[in-house]
Protein backbone atom coordinates (compact mmCIF):
# COMPACT_ATOMS: atom_id res chain seq x y z
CA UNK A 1 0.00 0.00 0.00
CA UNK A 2 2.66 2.25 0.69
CA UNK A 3 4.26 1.76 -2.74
CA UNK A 4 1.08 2.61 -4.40
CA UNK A 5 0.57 5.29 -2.25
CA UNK A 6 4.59 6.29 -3.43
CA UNK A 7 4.01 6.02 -7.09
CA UNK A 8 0.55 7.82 -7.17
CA UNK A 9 1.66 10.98 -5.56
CA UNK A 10 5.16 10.51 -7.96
CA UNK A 11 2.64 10.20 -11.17
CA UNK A 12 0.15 13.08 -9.87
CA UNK A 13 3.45 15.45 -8.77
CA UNK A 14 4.70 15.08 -12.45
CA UNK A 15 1.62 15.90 -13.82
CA UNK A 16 1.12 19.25 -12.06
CA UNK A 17 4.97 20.00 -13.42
CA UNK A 18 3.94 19.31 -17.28
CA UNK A 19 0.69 21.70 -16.69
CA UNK A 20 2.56 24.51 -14.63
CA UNK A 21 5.05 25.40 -17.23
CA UNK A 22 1.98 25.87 -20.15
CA UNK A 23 0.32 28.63 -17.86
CA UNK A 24 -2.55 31.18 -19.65
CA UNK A 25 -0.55 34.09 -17.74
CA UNK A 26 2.84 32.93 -19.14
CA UNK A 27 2.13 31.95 -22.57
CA UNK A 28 0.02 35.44 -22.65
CA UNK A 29 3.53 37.06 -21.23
CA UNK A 30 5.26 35.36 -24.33
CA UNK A 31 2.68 36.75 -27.16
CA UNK A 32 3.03 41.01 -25.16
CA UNK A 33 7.18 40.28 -25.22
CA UNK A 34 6.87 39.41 -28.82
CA UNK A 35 4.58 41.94 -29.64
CA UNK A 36 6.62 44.87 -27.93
CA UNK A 37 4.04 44.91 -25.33
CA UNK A 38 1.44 46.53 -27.19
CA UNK A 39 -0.69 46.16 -30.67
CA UNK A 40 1.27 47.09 -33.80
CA UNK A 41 0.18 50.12 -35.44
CA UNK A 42 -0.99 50.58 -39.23
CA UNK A 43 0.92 52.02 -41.25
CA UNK A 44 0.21 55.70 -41.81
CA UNK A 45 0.12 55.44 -45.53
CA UNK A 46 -3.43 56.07 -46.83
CA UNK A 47 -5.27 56.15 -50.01
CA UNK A 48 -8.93 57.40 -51.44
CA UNK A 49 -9.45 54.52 -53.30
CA UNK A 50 -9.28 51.96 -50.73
CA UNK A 51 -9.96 51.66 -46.97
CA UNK A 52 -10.27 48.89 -44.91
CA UNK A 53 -12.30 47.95 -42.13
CA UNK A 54 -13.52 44.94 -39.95
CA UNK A 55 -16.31 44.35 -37.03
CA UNK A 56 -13.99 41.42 -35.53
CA UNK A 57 -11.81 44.71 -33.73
CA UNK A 58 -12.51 44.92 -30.07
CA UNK A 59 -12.51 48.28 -27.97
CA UNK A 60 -9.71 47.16 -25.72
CA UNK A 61 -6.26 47.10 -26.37
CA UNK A 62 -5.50 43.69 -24.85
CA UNK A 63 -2.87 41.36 -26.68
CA UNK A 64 -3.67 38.04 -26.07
CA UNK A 65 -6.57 36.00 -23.57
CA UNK A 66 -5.40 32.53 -23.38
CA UNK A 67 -7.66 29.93 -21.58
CA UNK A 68 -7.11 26.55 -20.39
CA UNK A 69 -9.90 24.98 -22.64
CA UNK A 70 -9.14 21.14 -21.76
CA UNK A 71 -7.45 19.58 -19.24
CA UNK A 72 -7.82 15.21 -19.73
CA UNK A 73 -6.16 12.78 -17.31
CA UNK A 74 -5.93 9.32 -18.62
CA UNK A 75 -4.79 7.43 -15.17
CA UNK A 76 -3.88 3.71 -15.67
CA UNK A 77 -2.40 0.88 -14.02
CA UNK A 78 0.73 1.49 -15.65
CA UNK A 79 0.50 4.35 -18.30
CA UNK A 80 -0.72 7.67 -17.28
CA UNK A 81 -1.65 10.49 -19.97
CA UNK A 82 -2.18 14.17 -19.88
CA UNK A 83 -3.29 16.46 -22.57
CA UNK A 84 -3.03 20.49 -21.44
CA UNK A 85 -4.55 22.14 -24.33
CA UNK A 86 -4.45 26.79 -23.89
CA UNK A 87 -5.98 27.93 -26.66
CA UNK A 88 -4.91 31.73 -27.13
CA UNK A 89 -6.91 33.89 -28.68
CA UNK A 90 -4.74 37.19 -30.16
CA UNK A 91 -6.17 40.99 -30.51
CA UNK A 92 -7.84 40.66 -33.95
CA UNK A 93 -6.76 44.29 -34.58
CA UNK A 94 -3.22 42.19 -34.68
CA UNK A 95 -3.93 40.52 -37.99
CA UNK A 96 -6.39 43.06 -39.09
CA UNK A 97 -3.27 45.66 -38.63
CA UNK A 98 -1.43 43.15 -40.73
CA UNK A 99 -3.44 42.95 -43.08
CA UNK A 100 -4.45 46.65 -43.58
CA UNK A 101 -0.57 47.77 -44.25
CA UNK A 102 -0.10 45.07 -46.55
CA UNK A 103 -2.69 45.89 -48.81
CA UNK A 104 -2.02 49.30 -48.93
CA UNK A 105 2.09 48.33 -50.33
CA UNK A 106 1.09 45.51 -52.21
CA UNK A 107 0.57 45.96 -55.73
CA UNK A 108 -1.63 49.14 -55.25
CA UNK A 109 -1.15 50.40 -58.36
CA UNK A 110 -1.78 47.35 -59.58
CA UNK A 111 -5.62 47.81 -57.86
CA UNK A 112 -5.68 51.08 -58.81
CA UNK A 113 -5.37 51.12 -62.52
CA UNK A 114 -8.02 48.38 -62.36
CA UNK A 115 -10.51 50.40 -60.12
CA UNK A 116 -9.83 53.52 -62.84
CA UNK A 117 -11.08 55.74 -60.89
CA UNK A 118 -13.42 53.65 -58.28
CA UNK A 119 -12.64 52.87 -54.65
CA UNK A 120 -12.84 50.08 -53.18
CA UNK A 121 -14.24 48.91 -49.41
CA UNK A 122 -12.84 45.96 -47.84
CA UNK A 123 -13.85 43.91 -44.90
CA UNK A 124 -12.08 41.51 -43.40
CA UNK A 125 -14.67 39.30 -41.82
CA UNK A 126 -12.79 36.55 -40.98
CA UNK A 127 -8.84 36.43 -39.71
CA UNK A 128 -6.69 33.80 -38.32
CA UNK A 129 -6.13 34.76 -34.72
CA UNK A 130 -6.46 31.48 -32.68
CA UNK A 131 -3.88 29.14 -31.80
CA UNK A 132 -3.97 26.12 -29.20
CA UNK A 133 -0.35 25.32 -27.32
CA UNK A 134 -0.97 21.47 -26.81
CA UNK A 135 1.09 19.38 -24.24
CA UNK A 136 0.68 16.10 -24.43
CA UNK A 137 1.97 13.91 -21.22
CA UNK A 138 2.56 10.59 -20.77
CA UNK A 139 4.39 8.72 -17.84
CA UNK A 140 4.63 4.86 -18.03
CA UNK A 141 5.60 3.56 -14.64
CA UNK A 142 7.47 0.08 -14.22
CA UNK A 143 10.09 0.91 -11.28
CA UNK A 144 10.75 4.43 -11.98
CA UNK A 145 7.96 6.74 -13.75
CA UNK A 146 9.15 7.59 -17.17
CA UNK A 147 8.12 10.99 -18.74
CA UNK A 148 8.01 11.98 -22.20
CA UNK A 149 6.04 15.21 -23.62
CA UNK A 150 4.97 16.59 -27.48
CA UNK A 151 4.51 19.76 -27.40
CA UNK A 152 2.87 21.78 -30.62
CA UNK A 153 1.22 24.88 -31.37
CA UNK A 154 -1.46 24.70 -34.17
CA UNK A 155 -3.97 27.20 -35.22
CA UNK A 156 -7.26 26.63 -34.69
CA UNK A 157 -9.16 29.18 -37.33
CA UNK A 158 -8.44 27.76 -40.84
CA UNK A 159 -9.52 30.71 -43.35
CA UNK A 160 -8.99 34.64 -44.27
CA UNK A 161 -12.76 36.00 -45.66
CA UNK A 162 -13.25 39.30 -47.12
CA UNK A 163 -16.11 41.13 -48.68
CA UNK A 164 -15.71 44.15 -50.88
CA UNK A 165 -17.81 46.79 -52.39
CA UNK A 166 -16.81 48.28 -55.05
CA UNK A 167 -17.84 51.96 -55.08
CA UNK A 168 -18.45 54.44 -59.00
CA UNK A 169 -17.64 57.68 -59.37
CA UNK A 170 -21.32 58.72 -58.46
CA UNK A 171 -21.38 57.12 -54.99
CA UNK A 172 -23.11 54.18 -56.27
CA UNK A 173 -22.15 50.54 -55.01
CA UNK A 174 -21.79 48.83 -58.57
CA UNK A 175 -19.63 45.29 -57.60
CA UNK A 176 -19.58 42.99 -54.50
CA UNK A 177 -18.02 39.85 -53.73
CA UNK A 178 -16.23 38.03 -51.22
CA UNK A 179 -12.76 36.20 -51.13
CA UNK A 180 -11.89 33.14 -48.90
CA UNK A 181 -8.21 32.16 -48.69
CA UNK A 182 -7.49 29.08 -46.44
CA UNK A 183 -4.72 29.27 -43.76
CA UNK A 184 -0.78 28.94 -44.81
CA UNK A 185 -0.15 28.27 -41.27
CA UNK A 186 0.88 24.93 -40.10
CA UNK A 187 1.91 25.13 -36.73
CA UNK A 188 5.12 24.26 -35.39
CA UNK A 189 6.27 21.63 -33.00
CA UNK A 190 8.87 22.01 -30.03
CA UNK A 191 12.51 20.94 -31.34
CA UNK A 192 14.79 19.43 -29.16
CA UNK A 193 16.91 22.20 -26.93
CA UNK A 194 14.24 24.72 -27.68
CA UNK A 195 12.67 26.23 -24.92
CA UNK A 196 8.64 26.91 -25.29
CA UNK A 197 8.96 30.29 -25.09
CA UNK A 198 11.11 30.62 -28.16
CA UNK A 199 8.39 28.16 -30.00
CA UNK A 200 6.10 30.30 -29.54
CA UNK A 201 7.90 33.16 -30.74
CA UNK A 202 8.66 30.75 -33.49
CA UNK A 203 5.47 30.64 -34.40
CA UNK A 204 4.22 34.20 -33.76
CA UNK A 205 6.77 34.92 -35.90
CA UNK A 206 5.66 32.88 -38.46
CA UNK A 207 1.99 33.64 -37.88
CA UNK A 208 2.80 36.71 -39.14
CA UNK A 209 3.99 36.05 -42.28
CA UNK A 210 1.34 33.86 -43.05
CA UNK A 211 -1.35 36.70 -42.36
CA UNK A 212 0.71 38.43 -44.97
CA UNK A 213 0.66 35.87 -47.70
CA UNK A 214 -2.74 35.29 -47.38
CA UNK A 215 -3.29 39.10 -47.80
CA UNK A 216 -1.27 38.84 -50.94
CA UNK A 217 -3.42 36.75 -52.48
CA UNK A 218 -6.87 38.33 -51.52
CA UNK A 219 -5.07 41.25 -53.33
CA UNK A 220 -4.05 38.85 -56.40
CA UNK A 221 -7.37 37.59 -56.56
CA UNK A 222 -9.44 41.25 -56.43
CA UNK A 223 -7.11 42.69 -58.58
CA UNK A 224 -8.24 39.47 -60.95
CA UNK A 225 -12.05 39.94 -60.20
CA UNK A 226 -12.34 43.73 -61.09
C-alpha cells in the first residue's frame, strides 16, 4: 500500500509540473514580449481609393486572452496520460493591422489602374487569430515513472474572408463579392533544446507572415475579379 501510495503521488506530482510550465498568464507574457508589449500600429500610408475595415476589432487594447480549454487525465495501471490544451486567442486588430498595411504596399497600383477611378471597401470578416499550445503527457511507470512530452502549437481558425464593395464615381455601389483564402499556417512543434517560449515566438513569428501571404493573395485575386 505504501508503494502505491509512493508512485501515485510521484505520477500526480509530475503531472502538475507538465501543466505549470503551459500557464494562460505565461504563454500570454510570451505573445506582449513578442509583440513589444502593445498592438502594432498601421501604417500611416493612406489612399482614397481603398480603406479597410472589420467588425472582428474589439474596444480594448489587450494582446492576447489565453484559456485553459481542456485539461484530460488518462490514469492507468501502468501508463498515465495528460493532454493540457491553452488555446490563445490574439487581438484581432493584430492581424487586421497586418493585413491593412499590406494591402495598402502591395501591388496598389496594380488595384488602382483596375478600379480607374473607383474605390474600393474591404472587410475583413474573418482572420486567423487562434492558436492552441498542446502538451501532451505521458508517464509509463514500471520501477521508476518515465516521462516523455509533445509539445505543438497549431492554429485553430483555418480561413482569411473578405467582402468588398466596389464603389463608381457617383457614390453608387456597382460590384460585390467576397474572397476566402485558407490558412498557410501549419503550426510548429517544439525541437529538441528549444525552450517553449522561443516556440512560440517561433510561431508568432511565423503567424505573421502567413497573415501576410494570405493578404497577398486576396489582393491577387481582387485585382483578378475587377
Amino acid at each position: 500500500m505504501t508503494s502505491l501510495s509512493f508512485s501515485t503521488i510521484t505520477i500526480l506530482a509530475i503531472s502538475l509540473s507538465l501543466s505549470g510550465c503551459l500557464g494562460p498568464k505565461k504563454i500570454d507574457k510570451w505573445v506582449a514580449t513578442q509583440y513589444g508589449q502593445s498592438v502594432p500600429e498601421p501604417v500611416k500610408k493612406k489612399t482614397d481609393y481603398i480603406s479597410v475595415a472589420s467588425p472582428l476589432v474589439p474596444g480594448s487594447n489587450y494582446i492576447s486572452t489565453t484559456e485553459n480549454k481542456t485539461s484530460k487525465m488518462l490514469p492507468l495501471v501502468f501508463y498515465w496520460q495528460f493532454n493540457y490544451d491553452n488555446t490563445c486567442t490574439l487581438n484581432p486588430q493584430i492581424p487586421v493591422n497586418n493585413f491593412t498595411n499590406t494591402v495598402l504596399t502591395y501591388n496598389s497600383k496594380q488595384l488602382k489602374q483596375k478600379l480607374n477611378g473607383r474605390r474600393i471597401e474591404l472587410s475583413v470578416d474573418k482572420i486567423p487569430n487562434v492558436f492552441s499550445l498542446d502538451d501532451k503527457g505521458h508517464v509509463v511507470w514500471i520501477i521508476y515513472a518515465v516521462t516523455w512530452e509533445y509539445i505543438s502549437i497549431q492554429p485553430k481558425v483555418n480561413e482569411m474572408v473578405v467582402s468588398y464593395k466596389i464603389i463608381g464615381n457617383d457614390n453608387t455601389e456597382t460590384k460585390t463579392g467576397v474572397i476566402t483564402i485558407p490558412n498557410t499556417d501549419k503550426g510548429v512543434s517544439l525541437k529538441a533544446f528549444q525552450s517553449i517560449k522561443k516556440m512560440t515566438w517561433q510561431y508568432l513569428e511565423d503567424y505573421d507572415a502567413s497573415i501576410t501571404a494570405m493578404t497577398k493573395k486576396v489582393v491577387d485575386k481582387l485585382a483578378a475579379e475587377l
